[in-house]
C-alpha atoms as a PDB file:
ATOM      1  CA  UNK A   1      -5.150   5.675 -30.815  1.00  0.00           C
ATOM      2  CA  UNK A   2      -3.725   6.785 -27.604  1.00  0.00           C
ATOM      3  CA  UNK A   3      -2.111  10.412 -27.580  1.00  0.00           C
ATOM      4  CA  UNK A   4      -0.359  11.420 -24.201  1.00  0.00           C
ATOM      5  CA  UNK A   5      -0.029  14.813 -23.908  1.00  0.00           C
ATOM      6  CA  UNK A   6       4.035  14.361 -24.844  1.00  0.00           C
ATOM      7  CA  UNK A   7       2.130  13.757 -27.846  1.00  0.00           C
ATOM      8  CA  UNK A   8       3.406   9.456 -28.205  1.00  0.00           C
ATOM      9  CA  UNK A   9       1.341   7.096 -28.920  1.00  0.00           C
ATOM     10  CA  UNK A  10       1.354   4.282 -26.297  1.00  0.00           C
ATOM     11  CA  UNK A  11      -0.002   4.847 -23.264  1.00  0.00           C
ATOM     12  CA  UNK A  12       2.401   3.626 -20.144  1.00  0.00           C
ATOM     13  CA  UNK A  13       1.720   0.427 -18.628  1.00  0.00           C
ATOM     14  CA  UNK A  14      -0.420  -0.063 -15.522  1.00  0.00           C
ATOM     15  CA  UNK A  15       1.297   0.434 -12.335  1.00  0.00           C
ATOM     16  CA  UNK A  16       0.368  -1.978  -9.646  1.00  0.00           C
ATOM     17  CA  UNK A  17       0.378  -1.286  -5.716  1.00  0.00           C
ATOM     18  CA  UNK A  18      -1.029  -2.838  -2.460  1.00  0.00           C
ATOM     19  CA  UNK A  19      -1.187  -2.658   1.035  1.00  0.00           C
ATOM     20  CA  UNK A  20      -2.311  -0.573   4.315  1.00  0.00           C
ATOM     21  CA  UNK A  21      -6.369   0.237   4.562  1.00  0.00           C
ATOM     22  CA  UNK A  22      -5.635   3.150   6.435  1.00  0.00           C
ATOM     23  CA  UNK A  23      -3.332   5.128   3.848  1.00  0.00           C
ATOM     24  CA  UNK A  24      -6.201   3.245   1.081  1.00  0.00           C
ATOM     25  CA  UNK A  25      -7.831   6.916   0.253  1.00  0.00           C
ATOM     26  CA  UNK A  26      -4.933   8.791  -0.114  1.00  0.00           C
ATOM     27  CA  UNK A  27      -3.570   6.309  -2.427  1.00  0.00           C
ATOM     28  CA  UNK A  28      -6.716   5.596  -4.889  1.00  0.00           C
ATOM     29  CA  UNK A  29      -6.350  10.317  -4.934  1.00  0.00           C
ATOM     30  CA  UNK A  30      -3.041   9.749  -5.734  1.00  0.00           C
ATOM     31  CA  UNK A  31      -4.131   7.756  -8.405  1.00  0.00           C
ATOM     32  CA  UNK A  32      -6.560   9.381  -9.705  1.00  0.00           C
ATOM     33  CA  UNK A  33      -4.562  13.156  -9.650  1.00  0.00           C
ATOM     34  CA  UNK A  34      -1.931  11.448 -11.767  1.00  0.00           C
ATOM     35  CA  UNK A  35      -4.350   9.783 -14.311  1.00  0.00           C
ATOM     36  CA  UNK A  36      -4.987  12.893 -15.663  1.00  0.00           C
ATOM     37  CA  UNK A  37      -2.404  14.756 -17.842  1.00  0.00           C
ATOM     38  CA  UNK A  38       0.620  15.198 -17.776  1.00  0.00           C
ATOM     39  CA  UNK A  39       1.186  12.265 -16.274  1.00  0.00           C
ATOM     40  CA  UNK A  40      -1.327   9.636 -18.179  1.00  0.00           C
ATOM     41  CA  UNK A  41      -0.876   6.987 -15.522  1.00  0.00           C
ATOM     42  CA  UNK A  42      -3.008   3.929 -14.659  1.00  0.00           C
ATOM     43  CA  UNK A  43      -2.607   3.266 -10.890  1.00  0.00           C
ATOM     44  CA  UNK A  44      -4.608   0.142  -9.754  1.00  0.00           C
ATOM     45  CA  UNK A  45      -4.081  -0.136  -5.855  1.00  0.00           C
ATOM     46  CA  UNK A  46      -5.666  -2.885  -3.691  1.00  0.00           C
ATOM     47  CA  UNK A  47      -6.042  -2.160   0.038  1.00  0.00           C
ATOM     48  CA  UNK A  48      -5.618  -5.385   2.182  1.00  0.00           C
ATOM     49  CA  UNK A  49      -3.209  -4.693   4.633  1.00  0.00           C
ATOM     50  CA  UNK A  50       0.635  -2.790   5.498  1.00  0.00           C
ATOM     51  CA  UNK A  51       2.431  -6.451   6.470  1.00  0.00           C
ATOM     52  CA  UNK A  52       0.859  -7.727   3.083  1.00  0.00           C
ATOM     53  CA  UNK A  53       1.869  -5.002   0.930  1.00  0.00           C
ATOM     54  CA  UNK A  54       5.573  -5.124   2.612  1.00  0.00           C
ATOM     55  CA  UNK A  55       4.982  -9.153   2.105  1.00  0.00           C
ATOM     56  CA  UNK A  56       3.994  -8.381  -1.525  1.00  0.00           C
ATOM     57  CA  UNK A  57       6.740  -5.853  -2.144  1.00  0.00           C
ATOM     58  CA  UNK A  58       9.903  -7.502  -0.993  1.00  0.00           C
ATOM     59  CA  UNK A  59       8.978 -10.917  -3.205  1.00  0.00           C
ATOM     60  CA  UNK A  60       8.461  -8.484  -6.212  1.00  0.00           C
ATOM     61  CA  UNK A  61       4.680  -9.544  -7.053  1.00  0.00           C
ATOM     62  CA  UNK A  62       3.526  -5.569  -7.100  1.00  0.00           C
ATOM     63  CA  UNK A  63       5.308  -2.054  -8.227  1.00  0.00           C
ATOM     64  CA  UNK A  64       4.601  -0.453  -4.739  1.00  0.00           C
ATOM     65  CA  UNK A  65       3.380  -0.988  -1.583  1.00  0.00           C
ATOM     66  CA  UNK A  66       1.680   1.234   1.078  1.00  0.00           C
ATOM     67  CA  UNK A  67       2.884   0.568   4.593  1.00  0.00           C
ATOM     68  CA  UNK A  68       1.937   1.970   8.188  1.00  0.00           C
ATOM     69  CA  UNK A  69       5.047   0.423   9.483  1.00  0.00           C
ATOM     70  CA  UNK A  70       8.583   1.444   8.473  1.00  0.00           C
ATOM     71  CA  UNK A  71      10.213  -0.125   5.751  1.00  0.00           C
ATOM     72  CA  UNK A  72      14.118   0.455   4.886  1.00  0.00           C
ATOM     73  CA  UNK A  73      16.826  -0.890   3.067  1.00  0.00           C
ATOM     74  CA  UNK A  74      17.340  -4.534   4.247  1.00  0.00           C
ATOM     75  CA  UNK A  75      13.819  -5.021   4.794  1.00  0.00           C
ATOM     76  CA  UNK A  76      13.321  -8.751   4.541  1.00  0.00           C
ATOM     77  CA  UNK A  77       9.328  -9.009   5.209  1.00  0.00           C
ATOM     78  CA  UNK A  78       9.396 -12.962   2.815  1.00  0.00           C
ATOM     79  CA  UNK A  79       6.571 -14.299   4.929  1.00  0.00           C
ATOM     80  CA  UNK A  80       2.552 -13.626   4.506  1.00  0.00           C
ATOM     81  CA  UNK A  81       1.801 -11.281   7.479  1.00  0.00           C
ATOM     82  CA  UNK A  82       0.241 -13.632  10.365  1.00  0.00           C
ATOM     83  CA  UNK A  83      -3.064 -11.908  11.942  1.00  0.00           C
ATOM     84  CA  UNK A  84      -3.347 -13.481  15.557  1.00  0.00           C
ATOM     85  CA  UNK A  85       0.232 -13.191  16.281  1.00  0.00           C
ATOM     86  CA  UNK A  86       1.762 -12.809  19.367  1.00  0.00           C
ATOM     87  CA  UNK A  87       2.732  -8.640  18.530  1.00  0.00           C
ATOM     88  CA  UNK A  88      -0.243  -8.082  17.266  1.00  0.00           C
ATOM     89  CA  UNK A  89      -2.505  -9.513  20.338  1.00  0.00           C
ATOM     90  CA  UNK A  90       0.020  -7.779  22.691  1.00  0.00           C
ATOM     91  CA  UNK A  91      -0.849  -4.292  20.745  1.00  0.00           C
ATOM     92  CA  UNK A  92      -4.446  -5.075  20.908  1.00  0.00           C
ATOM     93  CA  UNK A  93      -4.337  -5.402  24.794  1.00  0.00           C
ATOM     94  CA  UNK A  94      -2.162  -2.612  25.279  1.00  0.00           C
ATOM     95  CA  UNK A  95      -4.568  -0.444  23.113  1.00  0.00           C
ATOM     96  CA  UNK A  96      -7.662  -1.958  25.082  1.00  0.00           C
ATOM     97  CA  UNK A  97      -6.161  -0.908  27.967  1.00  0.00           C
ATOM     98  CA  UNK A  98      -5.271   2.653  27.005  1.00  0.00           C
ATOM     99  CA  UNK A  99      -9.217   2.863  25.953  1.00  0.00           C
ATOM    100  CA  UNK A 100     -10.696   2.019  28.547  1.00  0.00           C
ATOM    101  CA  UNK A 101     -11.629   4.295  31.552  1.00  0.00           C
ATOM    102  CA  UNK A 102     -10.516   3.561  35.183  1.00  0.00           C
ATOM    103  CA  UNK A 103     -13.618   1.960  37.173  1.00  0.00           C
END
């Protein structure tokens, strides 16, 4: 039988999260710091991406998401995050071009 250290005797329900790769290790140690007692939670977290957790989030098919980009009331992220997309490329190139040396 399960004893939390309030002293009940079910133990809470899993808590489910997903999203950014980059935030990924300080979210599995968050996870595992509150597993312990007091708190007695079960935090599974999946990294795939920020515009998937967001995506994931705002249609209600996970508890929490992890996100590199801002996210705020109104937030109406109800399409799968494209890879390939016009912003992205455009950040790609700009970040190629801040990386690479003059000739």
């Amino acid at each position: 039988m399960y004893t939390s250290s309030s002293g009940t005797g079910t133990p809470p329900a899993p808590i489910s999260g997903v999203g950014s790769s980059f935030a990924a290790l300080a979210a599995e140690e968050w996870a595992t710091d509150v597993a312990a007692s007091p708190y007695d939670l079960s935090i599974n977290y999946s990294s795939t991406s920020s515009g998937d957790g967001r995506y994931e989030f705002t249609n209600d098919t996970t508890d929490f998401a992890v996100t590199d980009i801002q996210y705020g009331l109104g937030s109406t992220d109800t399409t799968p995050p494209v890879f390939g997309s016009t912003t992205f490329s455009s950040w790609a190139q700009a970040l190629r071009s801040c990386t690479t040396s003059p000739a």
